[in-house]
Protein backbone atom coordinates (compact mmCIF):
# COMPACT_ATOMS: atom_id res chain seq x y z
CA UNK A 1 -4.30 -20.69 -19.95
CA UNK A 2 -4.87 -18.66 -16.57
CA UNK A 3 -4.42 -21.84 -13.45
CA UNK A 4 -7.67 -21.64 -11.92
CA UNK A 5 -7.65 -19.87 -8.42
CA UNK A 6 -7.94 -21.87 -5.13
CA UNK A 7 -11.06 -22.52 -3.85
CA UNK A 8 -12.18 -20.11 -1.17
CA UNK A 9 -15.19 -21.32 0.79
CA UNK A 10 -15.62 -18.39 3.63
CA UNK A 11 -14.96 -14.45 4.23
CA UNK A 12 -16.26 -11.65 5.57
CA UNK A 13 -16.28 -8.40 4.42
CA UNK A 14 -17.13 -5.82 6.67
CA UNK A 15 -13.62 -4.14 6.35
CA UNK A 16 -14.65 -2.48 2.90
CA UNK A 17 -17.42 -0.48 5.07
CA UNK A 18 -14.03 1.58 6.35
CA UNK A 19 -11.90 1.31 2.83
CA UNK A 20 -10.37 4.89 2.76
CA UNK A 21 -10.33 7.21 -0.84
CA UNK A 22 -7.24 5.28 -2.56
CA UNK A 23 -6.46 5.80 -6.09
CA UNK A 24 -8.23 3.62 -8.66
CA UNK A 25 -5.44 1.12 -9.64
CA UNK A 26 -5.92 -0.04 -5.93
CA UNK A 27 -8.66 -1.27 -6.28
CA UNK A 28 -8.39 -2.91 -9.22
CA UNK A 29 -5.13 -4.81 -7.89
CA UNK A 30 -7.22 -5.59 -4.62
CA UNK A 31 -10.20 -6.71 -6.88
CA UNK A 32 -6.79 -9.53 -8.66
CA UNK A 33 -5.88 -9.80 -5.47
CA UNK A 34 -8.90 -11.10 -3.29
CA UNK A 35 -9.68 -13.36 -6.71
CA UNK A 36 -6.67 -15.08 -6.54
CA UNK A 37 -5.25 -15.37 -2.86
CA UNK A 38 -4.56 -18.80 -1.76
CA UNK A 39 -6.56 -20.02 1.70
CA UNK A 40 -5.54 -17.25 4.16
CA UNK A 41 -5.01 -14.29 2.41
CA UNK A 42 -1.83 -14.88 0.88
CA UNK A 43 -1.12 -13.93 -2.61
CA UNK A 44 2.25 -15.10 -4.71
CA UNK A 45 3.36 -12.78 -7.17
CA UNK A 46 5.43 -9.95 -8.53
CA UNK A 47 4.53 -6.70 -9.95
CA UNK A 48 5.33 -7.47 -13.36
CA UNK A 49 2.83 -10.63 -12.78
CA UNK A 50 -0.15 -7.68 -11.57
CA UNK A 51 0.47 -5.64 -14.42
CA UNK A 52 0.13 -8.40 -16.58
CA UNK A 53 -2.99 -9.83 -15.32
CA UNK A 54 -4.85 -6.26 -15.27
CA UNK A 55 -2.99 -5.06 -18.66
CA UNK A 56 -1.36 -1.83 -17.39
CA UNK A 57 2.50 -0.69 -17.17
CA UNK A 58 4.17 -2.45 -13.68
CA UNK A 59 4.57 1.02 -11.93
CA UNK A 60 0.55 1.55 -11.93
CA UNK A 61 0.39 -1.57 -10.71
CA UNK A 62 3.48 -0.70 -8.16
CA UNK A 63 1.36 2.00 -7.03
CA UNK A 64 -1.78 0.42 -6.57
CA UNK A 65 -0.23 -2.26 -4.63
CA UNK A 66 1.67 0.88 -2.85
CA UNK A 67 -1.61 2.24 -1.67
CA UNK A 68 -2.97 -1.09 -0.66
CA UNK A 69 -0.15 -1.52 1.63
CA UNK A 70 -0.66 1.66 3.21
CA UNK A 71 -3.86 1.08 3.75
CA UNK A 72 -3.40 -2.32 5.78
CA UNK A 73 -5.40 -4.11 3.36
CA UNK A 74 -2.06 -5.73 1.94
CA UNK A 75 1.21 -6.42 3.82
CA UNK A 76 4.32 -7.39 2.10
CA UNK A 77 6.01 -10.78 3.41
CA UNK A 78 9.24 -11.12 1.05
CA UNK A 79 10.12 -10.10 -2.15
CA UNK A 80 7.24 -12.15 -4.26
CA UNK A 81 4.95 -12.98 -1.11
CA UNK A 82 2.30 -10.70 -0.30
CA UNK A 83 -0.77 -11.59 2.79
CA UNK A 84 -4.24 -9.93 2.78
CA UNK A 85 -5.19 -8.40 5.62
CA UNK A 86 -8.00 -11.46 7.40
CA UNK A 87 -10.60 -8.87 7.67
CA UNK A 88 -10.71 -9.07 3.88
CA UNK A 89 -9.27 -12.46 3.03
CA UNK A 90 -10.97 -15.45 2.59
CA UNK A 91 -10.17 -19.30 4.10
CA UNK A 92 -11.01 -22.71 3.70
CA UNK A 93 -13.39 -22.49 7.27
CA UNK A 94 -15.32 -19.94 9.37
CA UNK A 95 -12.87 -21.12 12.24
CA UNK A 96 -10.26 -20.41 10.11
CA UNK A 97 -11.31 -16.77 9.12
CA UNK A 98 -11.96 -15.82 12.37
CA UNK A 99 -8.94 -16.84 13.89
CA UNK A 100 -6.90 -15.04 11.53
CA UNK A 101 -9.07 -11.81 12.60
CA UNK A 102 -8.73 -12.46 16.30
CA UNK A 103 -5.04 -12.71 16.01
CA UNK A 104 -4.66 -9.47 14.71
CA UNK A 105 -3.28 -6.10 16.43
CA UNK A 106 -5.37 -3.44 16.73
CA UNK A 107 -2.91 -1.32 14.62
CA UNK A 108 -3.82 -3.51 11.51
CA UNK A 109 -7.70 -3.75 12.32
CA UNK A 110 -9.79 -2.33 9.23
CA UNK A 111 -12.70 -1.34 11.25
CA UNK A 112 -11.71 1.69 13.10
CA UNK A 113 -13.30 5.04 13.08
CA UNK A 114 -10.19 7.15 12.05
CA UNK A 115 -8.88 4.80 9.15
CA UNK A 116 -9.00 7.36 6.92
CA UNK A 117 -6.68 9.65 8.84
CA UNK A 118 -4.58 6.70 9.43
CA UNK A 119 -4.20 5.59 5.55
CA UNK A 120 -3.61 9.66 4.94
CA UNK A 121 -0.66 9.58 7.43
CA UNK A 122 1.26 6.74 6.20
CA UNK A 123 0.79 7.65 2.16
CA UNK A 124 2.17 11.12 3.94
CA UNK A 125 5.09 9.60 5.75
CA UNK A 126 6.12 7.46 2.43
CA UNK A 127 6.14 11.13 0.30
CA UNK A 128 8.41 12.56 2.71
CA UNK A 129 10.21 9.75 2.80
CA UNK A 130 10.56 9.47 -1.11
CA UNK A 131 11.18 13.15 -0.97
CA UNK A 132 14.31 12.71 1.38
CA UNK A 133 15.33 10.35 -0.66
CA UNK A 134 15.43 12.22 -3.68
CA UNK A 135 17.49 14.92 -2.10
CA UNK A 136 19.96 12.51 -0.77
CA UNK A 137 18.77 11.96 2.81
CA UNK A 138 19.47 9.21 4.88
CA UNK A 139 17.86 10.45 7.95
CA UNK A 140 13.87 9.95 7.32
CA UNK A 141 11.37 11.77 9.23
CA UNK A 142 9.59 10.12 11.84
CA UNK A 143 6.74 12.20 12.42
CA UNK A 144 5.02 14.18 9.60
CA UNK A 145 3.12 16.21 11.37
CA UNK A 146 6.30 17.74 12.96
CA UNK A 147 7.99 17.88 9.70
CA UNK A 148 4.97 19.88 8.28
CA UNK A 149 4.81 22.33 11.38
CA UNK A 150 8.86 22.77 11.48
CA UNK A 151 8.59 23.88 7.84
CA UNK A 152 10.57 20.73 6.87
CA UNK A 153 12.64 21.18 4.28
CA UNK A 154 11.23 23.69 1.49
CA UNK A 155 13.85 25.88 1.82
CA UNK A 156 16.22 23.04 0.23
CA UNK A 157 13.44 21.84 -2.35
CA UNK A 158 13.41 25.74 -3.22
CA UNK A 159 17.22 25.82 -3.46
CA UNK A 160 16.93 23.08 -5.55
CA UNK A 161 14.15 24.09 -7.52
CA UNK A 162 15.97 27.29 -8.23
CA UNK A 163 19.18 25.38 -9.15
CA UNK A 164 17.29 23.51 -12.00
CA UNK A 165 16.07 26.84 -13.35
CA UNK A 166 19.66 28.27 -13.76
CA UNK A 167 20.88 28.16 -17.32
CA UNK A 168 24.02 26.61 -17.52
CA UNK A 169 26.96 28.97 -18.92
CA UNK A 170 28.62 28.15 -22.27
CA UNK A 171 32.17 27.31 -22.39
């Protein structure tokens, strides 16, 4: 048997007015989430412990959790230890809540007019990130707007792409 979760007695919500277009599985995970966090927004668990509770394969639940961290809604702590942003979270008092959302900086605020542009930037930055990775990079790009406008690097995802293609000769 499920432990039961901790008793939440205040929140405000507000910050879902601004929620950006994520993909499904993020919300789902947030919906775990926000029904289980412990007083303060912080949630204990692993991705394996997600996937189990919603009944889906780890990685969708990796990427749901993915997209809630890009959106601020989640922030990673340590390996295990995740915090909900206190514009979603709940607490044990009002004075509690709100002093959570007064401490926060503004970077991390939910209600701001160009969230959506900011969650689109950072799930940007993380596929050129992944992408560098994939082609061996250690060097990440900092800006992605630059990256874009400098042409990045499609000429080496085409010279790779190409490479793949090749058939390989037979000895």
């Amino acid at each position: 048997m499920d432990p039961e979760p901790p008793e939440l007695t205040y929140g405000t919500y507000n910050g879902f007015a601004y929620m950006p277009a994520m993909p499904g599985i993020a919300y789902r995970v947030l919906f775990q989430l926000l029904g289980t966090q412990e007083p303060g927004g912080r949630w204990l668990g692993t991705e394996e412990d997600l996937a189990q509770a919603l009944r889906v394969h780890r990685s969708l639940a990796g990427r749901g959790l993915q997209a809630l961290i890009h959106a601020r809604f989640v922030e990673r702590q340590t390996k295990g230890v995740y915090l909900l942003n206190p514009m979603i979270s709940g607490g044990r008092t009002v004075a509690e809540h709100l002093e959570g959302i007064g401490d926060l900086e503004d970077e991390s605020r939910l209600d701001v007019d160009d969230y959506q542009e900011r969650y689109d930037e950072a799930v940007e930055l993380a596929e050129l990130e992944k992408k560098a990775k994939r082609l061996g990079r250690t060097k990440t790009p900092s800006d992605p707007a630059a990256e874009k406008a400098s042409g990045g690097d499609s000429a080496d995802v085409l010279q790779l792409s190409a490479a793949r293609r090749r058939t390989r000769r037979k000895s």
